[in-house]
Protein backbone atom coordinates (compact mmCIF):
# COMPACT_ATOMS: atom_id res chain seq x y z
CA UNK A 1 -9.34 16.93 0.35
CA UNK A 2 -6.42 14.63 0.89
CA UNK A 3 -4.87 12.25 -1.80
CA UNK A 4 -5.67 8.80 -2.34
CA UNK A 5 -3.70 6.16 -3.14
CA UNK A 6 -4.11 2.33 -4.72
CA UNK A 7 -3.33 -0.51 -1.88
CA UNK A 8 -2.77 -4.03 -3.16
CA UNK A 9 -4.02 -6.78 -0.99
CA UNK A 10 -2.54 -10.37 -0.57
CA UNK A 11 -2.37 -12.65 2.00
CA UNK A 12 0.41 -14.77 2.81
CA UNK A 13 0.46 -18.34 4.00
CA UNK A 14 -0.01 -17.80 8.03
CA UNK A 15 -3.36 -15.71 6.66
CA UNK A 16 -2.00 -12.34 7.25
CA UNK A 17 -3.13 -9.55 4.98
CA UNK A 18 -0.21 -7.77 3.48
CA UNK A 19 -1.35 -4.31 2.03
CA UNK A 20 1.34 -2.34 -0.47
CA UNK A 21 0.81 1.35 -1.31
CA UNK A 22 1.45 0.98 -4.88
CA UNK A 23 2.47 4.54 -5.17
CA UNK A 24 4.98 4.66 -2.70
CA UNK A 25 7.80 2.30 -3.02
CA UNK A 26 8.62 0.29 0.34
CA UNK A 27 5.36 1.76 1.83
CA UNK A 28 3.66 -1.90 3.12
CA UNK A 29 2.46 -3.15 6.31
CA UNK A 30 0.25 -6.31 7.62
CA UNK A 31 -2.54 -7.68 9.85
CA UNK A 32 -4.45 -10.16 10.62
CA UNK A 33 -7.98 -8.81 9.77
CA UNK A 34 -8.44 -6.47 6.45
CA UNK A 35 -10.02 -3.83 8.67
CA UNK A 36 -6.85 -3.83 10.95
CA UNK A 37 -4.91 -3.65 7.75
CA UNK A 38 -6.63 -0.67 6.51
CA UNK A 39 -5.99 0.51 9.66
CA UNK A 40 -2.65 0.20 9.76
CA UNK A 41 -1.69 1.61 6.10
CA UNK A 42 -3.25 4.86 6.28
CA UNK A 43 -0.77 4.98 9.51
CA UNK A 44 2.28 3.60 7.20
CA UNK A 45 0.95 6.15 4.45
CA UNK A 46 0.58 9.31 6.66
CA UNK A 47 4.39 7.73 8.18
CA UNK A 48 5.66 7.74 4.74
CA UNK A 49 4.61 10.78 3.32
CA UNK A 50 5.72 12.89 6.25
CA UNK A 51 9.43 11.40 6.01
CA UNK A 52 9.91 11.31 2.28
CA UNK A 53 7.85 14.38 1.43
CA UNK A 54 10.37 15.64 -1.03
CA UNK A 55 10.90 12.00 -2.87
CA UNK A 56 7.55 10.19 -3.38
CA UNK A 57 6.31 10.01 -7.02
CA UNK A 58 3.51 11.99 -7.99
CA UNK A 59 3.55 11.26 -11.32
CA UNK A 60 2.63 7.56 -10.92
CA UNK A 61 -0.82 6.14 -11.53
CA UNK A 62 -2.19 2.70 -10.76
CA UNK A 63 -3.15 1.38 -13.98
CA UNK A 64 -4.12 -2.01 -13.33
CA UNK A 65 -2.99 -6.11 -12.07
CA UNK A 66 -2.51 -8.62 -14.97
CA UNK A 67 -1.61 -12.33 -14.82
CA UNK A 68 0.43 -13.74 -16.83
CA UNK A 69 1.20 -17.74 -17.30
CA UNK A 70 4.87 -19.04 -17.83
């Protein structure tokens, strides 16, 4: 069984997706569609993890978003 990982959606202003791997610093990607996003980060993951084997954090775990107003 392989690992899984938290990927925070957004979308920016032009209405492309932008998924992070929340996990992984600098591990991001976008799309148009959320299917081609998901798409495309599981290929950014797999990318990722092959060149910074050694490096990524495995102790980190996605806890949660908050808001905050200021």
């Amino acid at each position: 069984m392989g690992r899984e990982f938290t990927v925070i959606i957004e979308q920016d202003e032009d209405g492309y997706f932008i998924g992070t791997v929340s996990e992984l610093k600098g591990c991001h990607t976008q799309a148009k569609s959320i299917d081609q996003l998901m798409e495309r980060i599981k290929e950014a993951t797999l990318a990722y993890l092959e060149s910074e084997q050694d490096t990524w954090g495995t102790d980190l775990k996605f806890i949660g978003v908050q808001k905050i107003a200021v």
